[in-house]
Protein backbone atom coordinates (compact mmCIF):
# COMPACT_ATOMS: atom_id res chain seq x y z
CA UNK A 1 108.47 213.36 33.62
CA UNK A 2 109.93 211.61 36.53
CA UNK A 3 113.79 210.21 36.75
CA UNK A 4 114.14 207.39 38.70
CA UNK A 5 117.68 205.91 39.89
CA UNK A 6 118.19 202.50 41.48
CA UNK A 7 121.37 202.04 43.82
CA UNK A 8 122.85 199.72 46.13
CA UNK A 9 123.53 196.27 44.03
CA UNK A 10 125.99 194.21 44.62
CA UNK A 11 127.86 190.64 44.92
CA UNK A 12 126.73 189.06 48.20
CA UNK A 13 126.72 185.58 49.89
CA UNK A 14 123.72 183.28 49.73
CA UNK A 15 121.93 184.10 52.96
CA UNK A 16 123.17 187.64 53.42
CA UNK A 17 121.00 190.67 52.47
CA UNK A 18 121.07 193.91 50.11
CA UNK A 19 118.78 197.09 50.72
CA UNK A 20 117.92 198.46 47.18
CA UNK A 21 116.74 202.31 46.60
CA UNK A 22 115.37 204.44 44.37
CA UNK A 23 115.90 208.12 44.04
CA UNK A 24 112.70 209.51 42.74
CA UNK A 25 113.05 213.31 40.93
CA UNK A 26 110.61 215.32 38.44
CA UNK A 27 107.52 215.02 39.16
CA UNK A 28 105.18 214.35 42.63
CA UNK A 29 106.69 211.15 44.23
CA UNK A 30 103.92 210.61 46.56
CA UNK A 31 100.99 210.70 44.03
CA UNK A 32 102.71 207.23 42.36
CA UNK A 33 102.46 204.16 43.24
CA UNK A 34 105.64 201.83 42.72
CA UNK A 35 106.87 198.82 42.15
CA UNK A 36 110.47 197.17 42.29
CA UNK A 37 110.79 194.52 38.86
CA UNK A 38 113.59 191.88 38.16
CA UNK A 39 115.38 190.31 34.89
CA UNK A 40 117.54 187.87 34.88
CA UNK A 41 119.65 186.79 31.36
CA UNK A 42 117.11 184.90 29.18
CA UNK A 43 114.31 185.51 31.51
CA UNK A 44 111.51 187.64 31.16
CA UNK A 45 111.10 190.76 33.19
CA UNK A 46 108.67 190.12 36.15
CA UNK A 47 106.97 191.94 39.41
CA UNK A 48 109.21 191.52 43.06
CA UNK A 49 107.37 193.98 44.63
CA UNK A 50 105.00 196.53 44.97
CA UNK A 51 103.81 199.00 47.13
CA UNK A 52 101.03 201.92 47.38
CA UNK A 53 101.37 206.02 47.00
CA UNK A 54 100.57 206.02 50.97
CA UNK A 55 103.29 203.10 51.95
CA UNK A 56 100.04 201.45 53.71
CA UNK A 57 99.52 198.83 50.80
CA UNK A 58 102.00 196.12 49.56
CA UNK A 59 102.08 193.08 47.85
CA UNK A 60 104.86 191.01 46.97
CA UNK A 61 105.68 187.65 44.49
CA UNK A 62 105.60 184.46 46.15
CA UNK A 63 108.85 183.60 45.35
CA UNK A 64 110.25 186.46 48.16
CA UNK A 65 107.43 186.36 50.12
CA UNK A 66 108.94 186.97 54.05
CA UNK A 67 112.18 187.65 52.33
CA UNK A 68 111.85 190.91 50.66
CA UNK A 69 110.32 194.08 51.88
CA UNK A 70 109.28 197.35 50.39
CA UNK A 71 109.00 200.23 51.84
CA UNK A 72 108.85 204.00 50.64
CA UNK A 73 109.59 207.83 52.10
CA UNK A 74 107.64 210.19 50.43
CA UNK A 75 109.46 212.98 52.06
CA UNK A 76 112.85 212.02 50.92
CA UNK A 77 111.18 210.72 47.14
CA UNK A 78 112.67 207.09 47.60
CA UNK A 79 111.71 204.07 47.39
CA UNK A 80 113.37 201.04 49.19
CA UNK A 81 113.75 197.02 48.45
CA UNK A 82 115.22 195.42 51.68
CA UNK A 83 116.28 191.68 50.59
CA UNK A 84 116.81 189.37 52.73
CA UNK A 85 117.97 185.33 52.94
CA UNK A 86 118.96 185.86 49.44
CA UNK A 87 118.94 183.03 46.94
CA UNK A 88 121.22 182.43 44.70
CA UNK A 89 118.13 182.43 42.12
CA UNK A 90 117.84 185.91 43.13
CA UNK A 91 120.55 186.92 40.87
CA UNK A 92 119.20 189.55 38.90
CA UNK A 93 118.96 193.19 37.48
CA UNK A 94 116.78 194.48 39.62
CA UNK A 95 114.74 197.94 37.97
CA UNK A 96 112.41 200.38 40.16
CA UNK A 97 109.18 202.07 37.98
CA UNK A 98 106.31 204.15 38.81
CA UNK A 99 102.93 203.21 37.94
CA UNK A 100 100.40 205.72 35.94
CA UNK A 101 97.04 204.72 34.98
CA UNK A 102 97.19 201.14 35.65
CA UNK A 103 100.78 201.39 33.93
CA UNK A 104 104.52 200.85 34.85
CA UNK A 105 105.27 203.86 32.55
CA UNK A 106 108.48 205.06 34.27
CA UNK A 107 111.67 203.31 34.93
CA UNK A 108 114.98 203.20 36.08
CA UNK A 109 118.44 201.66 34.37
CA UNK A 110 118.36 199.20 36.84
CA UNK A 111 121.07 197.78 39.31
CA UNK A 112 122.75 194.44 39.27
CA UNK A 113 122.34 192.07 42.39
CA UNK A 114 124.53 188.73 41.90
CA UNK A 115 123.92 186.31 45.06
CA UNK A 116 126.71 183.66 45.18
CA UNK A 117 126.12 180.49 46.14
């Protein structure tokens, strides 16, 4: 099994920015690839980010495209969300997971980022 735990939500002003983590524990960080997901009320849950087991491939959603940025540190089993500019339409609970055979099969509880406007 792996535990993952999301941190660092928070109320902020359109334009600022949040750095989002996730504490990884369990099971072989490094051998997962990961990906940071976001739901807002009445929305379905959708893709923000993703990034390889090496940190060398990412890929984002074009609606934070230049905005967002994911990184990871295998050594310290986390797994980061920098978010910049933020949108007021950011607004969400924002969830790490951990992908396994072509599947998001772990996941966090998810932390709450509300962007003002």
């Amino acid at each position: 099994q792996l535990q993952l735990v999301e941190s660092g939500g928070g109320l902020v002003q359109a334009g600022g920015s949040l750095r989002l983590s996730c504490a990884a524990s369990g099971r072989t960080f490094s051998s997962y690839a990961m990906g940071w997901f976001r739901q807002a009320p009445g929305k379905e849950r959708t893709v923000v980010a993703a990034i390889g087991w090496s940190g060398d491939s990412t890929s984002y959603a074009d609606s934070v495209k230049g905005r967002f940025t994911i990184s990871r540190d295998n050594i310290k089993n986390m797994v980061y969300l920098q978010m910049n500019s933020l949108k007021p339409e950011d607004t969400a609970v924002y969830y790490c997971a951990a992908l396994v055979r072509s599947v998001y099969k772990y996941w966090g509880q998810g932390t709450q980022v509300t962007v003002s406007s």
